[in-house]
Protein backbone atom coordinates (compact mmCIF):
# COMPACT_ATOMS: atom_id res chain seq x y z
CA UNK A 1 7.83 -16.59 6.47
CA UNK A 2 10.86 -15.09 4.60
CA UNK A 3 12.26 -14.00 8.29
CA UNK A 4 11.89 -16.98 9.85
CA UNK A 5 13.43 -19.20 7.50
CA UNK A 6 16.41 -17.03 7.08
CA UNK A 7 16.46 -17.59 10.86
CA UNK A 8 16.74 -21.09 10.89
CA UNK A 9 20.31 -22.88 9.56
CA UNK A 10 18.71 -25.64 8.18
CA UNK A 11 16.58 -23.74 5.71
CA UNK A 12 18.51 -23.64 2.25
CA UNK A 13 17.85 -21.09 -0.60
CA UNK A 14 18.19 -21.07 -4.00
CA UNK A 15 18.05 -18.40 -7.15
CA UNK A 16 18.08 -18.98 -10.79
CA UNK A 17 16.31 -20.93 -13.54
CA UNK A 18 16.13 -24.06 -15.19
CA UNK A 19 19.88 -24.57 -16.37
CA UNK A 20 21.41 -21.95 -14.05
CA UNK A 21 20.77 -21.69 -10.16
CA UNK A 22 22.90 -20.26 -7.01
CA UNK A 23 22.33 -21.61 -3.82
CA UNK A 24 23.17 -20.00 -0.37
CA UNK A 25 22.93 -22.33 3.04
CA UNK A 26 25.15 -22.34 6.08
CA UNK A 27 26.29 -24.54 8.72
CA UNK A 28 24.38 -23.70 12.22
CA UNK A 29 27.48 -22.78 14.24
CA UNK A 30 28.83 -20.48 10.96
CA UNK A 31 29.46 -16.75 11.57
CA UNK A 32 26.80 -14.64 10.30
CA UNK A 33 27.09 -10.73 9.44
CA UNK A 34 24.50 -8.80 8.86
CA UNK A 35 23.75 -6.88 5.71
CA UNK A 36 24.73 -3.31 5.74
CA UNK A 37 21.63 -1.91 4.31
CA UNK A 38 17.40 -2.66 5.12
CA UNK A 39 17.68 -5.61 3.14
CA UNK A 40 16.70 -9.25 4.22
CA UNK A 41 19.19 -11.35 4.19
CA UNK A 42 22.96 -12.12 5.52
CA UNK A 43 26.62 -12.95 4.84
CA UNK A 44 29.10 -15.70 5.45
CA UNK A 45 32.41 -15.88 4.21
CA UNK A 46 31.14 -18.60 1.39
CA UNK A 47 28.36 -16.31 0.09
CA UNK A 48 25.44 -14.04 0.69
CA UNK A 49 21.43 -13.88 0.55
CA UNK A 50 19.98 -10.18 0.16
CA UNK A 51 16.42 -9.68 -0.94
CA UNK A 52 13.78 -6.67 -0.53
CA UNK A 53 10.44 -8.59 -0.99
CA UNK A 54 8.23 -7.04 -3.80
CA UNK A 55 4.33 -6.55 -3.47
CA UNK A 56 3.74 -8.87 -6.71
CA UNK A 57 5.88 -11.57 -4.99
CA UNK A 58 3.97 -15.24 -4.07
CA UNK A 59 4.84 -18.01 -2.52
CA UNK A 60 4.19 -21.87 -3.68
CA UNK A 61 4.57 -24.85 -1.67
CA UNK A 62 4.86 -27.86 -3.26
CA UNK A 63 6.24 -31.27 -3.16
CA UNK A 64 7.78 -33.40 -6.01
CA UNK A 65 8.39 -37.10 -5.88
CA UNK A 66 11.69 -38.67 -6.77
CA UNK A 67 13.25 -42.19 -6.79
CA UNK A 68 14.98 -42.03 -3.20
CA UNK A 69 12.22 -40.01 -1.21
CA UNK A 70 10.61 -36.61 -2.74
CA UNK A 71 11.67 -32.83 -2.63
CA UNK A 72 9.90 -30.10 -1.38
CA UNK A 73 10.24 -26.31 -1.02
CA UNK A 74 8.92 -22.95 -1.59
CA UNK A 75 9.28 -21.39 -4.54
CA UNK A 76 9.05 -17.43 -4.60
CA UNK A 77 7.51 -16.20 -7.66
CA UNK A 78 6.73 -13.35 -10.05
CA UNK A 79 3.70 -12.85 -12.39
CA UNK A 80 5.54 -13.59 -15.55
CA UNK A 81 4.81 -9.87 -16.65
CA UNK A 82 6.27 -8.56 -13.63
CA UNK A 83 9.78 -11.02 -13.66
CA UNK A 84 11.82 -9.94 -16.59
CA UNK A 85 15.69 -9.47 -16.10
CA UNK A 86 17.61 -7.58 -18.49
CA UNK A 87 18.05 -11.29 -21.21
CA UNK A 88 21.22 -10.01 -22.33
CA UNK A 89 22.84 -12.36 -25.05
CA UNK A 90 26.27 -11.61 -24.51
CA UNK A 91 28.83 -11.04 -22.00
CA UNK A 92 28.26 -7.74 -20.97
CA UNK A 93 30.07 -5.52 -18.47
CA UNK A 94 27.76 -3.88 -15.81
CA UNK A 95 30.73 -1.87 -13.69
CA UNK A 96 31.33 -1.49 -10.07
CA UNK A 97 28.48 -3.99 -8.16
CA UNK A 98 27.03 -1.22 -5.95
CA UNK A 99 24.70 -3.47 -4.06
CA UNK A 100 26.83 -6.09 -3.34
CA UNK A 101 25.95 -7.53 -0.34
CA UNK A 102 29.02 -6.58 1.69
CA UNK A 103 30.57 -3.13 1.67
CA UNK A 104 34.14 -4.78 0.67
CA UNK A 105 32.36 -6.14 -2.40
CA UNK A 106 31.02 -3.05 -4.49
CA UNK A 107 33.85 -2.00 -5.92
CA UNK A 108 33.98 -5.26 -7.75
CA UNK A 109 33.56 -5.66 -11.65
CA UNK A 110 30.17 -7.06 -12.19
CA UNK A 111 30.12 -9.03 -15.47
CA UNK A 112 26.63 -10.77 -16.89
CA UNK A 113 27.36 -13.76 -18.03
CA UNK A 114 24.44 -13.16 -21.29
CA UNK A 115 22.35 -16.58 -20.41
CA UNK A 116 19.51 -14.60 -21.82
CA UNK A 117 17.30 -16.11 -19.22
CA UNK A 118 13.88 -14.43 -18.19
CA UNK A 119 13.75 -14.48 -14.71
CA UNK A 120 17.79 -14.18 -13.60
CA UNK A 121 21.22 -12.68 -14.72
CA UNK A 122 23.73 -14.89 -13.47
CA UNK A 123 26.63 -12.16 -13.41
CA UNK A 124 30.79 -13.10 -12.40
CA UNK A 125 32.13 -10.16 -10.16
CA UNK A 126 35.96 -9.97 -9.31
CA UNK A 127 38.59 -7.39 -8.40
CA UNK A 128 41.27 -9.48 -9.77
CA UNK A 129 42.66 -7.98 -13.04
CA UNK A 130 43.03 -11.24 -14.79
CA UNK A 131 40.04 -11.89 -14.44
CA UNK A 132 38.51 -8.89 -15.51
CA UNK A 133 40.79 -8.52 -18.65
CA UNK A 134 39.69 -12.03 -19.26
CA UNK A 135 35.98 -11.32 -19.24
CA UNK A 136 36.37 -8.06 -21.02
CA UNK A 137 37.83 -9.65 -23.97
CA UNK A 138 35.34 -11.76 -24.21
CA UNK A 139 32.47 -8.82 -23.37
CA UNK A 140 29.79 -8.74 -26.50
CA UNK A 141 29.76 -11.98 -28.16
CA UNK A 142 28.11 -15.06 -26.28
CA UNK A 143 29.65 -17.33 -23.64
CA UNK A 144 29.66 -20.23 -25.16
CA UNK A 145 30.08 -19.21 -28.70
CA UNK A 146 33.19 -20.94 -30.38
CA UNK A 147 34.61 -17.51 -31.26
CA UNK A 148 34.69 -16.24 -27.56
CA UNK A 149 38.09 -17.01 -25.78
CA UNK A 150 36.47 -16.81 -22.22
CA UNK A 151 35.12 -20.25 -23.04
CA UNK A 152 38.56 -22.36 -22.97
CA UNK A 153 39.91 -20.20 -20.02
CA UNK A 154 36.55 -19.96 -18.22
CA UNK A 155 36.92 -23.34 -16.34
CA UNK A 156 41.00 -22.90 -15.62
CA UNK A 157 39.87 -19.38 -14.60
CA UNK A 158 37.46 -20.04 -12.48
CA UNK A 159 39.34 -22.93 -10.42
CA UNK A 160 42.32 -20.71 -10.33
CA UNK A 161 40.64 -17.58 -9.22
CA UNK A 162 36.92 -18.23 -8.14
CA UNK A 163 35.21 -15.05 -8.97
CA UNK A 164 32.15 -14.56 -6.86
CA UNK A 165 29.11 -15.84 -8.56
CA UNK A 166 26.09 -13.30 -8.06
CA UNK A 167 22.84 -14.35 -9.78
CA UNK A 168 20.11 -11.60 -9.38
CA UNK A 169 16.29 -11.55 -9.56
CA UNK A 170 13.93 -8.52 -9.36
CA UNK A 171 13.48 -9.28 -5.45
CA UNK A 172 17.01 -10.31 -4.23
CA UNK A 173 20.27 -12.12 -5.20
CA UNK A 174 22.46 -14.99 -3.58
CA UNK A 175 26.69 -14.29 -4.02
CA UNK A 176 29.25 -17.03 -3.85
CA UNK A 177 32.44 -16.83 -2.67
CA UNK A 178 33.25 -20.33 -2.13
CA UNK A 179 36.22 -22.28 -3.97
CA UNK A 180 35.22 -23.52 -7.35
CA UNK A 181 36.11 -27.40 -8.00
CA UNK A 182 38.47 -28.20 -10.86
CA UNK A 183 36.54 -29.82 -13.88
CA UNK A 184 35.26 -33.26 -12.80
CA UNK A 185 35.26 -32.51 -9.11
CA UNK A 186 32.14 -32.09 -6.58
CA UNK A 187 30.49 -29.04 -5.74
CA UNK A 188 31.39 -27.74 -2.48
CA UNK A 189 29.31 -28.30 0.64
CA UNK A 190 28.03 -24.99 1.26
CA UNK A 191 26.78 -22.31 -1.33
CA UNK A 192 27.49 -23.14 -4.93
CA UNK A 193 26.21 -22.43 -8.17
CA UNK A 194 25.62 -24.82 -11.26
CA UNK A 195 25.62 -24.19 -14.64
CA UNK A 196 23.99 -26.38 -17.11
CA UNK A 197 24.33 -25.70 -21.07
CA UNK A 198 22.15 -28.87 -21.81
CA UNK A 199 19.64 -27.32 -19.75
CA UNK A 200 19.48 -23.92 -20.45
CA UNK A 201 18.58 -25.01 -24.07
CA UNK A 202 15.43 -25.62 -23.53
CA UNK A 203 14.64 -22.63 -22.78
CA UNK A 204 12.24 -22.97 -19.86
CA UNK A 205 12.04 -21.03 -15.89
CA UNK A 206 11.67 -24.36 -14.27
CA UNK A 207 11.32 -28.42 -14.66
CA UNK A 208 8.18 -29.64 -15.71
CA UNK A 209 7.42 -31.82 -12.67
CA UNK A 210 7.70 -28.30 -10.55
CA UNK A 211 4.37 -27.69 -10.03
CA UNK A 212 4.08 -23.76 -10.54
CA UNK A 213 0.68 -22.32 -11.30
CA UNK A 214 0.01 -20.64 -14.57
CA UNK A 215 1.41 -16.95 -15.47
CA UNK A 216 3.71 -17.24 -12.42
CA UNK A 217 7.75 -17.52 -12.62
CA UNK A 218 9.63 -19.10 -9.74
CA UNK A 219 12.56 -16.79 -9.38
CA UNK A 220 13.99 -18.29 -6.10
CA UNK A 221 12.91 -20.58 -3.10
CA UNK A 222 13.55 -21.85 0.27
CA UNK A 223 14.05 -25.49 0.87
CA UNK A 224 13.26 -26.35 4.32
CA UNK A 225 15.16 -29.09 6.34
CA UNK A 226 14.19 -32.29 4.58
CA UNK A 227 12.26 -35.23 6.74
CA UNK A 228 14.93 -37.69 4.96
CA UNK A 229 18.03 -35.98 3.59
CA UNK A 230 20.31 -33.74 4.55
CA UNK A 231 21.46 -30.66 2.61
CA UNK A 232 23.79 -32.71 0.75
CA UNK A 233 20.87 -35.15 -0.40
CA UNK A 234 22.33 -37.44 1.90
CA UNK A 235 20.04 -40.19 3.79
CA UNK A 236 19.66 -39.62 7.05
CA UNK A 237 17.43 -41.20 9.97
CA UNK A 238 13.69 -39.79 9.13
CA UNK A 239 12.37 -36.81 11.44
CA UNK A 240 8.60 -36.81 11.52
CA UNK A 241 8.80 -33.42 13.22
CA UNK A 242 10.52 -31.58 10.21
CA UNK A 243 7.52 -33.55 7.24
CA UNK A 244 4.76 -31.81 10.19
CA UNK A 245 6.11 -28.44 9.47
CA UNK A 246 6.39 -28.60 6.57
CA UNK A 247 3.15 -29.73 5.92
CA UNK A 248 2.34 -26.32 7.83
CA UNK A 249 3.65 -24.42 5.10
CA UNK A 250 2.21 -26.63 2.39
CA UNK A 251 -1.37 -26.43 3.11
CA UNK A 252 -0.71 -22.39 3.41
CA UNK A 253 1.36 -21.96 0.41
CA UNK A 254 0.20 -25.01 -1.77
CA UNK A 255 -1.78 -25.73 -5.09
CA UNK A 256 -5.17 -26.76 -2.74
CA UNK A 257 -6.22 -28.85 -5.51
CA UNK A 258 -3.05 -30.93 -4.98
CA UNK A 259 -3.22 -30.67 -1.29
CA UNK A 260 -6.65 -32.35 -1.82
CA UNK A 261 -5.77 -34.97 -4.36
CA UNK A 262 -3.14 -35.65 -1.91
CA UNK A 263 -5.29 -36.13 1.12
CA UNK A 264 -7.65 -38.80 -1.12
CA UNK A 265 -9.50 -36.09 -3.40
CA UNK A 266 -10.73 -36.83 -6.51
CA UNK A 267 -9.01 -35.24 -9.74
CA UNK A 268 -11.30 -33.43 -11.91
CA UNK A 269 -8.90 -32.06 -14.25
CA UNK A 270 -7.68 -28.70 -12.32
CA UNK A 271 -4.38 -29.62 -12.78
CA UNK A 272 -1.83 -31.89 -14.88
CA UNK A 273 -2.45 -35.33 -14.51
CA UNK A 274 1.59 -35.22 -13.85
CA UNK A 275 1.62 -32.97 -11.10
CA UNK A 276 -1.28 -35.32 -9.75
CA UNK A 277 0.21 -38.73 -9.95
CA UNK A 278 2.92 -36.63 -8.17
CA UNK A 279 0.91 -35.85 -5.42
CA UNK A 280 -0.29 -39.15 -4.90
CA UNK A 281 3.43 -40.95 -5.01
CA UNK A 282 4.35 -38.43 -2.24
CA UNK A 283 1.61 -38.99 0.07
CA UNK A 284 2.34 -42.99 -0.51
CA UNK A 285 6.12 -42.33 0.48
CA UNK A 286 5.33 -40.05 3.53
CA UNK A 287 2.75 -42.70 4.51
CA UNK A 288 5.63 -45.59 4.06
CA UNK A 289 7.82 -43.48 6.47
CA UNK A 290 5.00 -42.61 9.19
CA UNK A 291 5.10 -46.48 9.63
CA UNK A 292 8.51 -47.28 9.69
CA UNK A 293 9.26 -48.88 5.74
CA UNK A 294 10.99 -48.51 2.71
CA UNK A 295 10.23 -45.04 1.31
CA UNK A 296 11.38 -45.49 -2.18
CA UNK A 297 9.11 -44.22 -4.29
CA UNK A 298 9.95 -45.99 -8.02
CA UNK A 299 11.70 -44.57 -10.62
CA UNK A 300 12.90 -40.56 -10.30
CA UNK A 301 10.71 -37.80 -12.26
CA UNK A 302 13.19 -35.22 -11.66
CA UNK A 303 14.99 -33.32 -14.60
CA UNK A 304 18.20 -32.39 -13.59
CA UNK A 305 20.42 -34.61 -15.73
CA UNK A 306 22.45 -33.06 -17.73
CA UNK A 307 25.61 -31.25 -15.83
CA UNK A 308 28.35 -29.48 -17.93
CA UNK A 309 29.64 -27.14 -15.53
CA UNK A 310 29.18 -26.83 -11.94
CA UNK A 311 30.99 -24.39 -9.57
């Protein structure tokens, strides 16, 4: 599964947790390069996917409805006593990023960022001394502390300069090289990363209408090319072929007890009655655009409000 959606363009990917996340996607005529090493993955010159699948790691389809359509994907999980990062609390320095995913790259600082998240270390990486002087006087205190003087620089800094964002999970990471907006702009089409203070508060892996079975962490996932939107979220004209294969992966990967309540079954309590009523807006949606009308599904579940910083 892993092989073939890294084989197909309009597959997007995605590492990180609630509050912090790196995506990776690329445009279908984009130059590729492979990865140096026996990794999965590849490289464009806006970022990089690299991942060695682990033995504990598990797949979940699911689908998630939301005010314009729904969302699906795959998440790619770890049993929660297998996923565990290093939860550093402060900016810490990690030297020379030996498994970056191109050879030009590991002689780059590597700098966590000390989110403190389970799951993820969302790290900066740069070659540029600025930038490194800039993140090592700010190394052992936390980001966003009022004490630490990265925090005022960080978004001039990161416009200015664009240090590669590399967020890493047990199984793989996703770099970004791209341009990073100036405060108030738009992410860039392409791979990006966001990072969300309001969010990260909470202190959760994912958002409660993610459907993610108990003891299991979603450390990254593949987002297949959407019946309805584009990679941008972007309406376009709905492609029954793309919901169909999906579906594929759904019924292979998915909760069943939401693929039944989906297909008409019954709920008798196996899982949230959220996730449920979830189930049944998306199958009303997808049914909507089988016949030809409006697929709007009410008002949006998703929890994703919230932005402070996105790059």
């Amino acid at each position: 599964m892993l092989r073939d959606a890294l084989r197909d363009p309009g597959t997007a990917w995605s590492l990180g947790s609630f509050g912090a996340i790196a995506e990776f996607m690329r445009d279908p005529d984009e130059p590729v390069s492979a990865l140096p090493d026996d990794r999965l993955g590849m490289a464009t010159a806006r970022g990089a996917i690299a991942m060695r699948p682990d033995p504990d790691l598990r797949p979940v389809a699911y689908e998630t409805a939301s005010a314009s359509s729904w969302n699906h994907a795959v998440a790619l999980c770890l049993p929660e006593g297998a996923c565990a990062m290093n939860r550093r609390g402060v900016v810490t320095e990690l030297g020379p990023d030996r498994e970056a995913a191109r050879p030009e790259d590991r002689d780059g600082v590597l700098f966590d960022l000390g989110l403190g998240l389970l799951a993820v270390d969302a790290c900066l990486r740069s070659r540029d001394p600025e930038v490194i002087a800039c993140l090592r006087e700010g190394a052992g205190q936390p980001l966003f502390s009022p004490g630490n003087p990265i925090g005022p620089r960080l978004v001039a800094m990161f416009v200015a300069m664009s240090p590669h964002r590399v967020f890493l999970a047990r199984f793989g990471r996703i770099e970004v090289y791209a341009p990073i907006p100036p405060a108030g702009g738009t992410s860039p089409e392409g791979p990006h990363t966001h990072v969300l203070p309001k969010l990260l508060r909470s202190g959760r892996t994912h958002s409660a209408t993610t459907p993610i079975p108990a003891g299991l962490v979603p450390c990254a996932a593949l987002h297949p090319a959407h019946p309805c939107k584009d990679m941008q979220g972007r309406r376009i004209a709905f492609d029954p072929a793309r919901l169909a294969a999906f579906q594929v992966l759904l019924e292979r990967w998915g909760d069943p007890a939401l693929v039944a309540i989906k297909h008409g079954a019954e709920d008798h309590g196996g899982v949230s009655g959220r996730h449920a009523q979830g189930a049944r807006r998306v199958a009303e949606a997808q049914a909507r655009a089988l016949r030809g009308e409006s697929i709007e599904t009410g008002p949006d579940d998703e929890e994703d409000e919230g932005a402070d910083l996105h790059a």
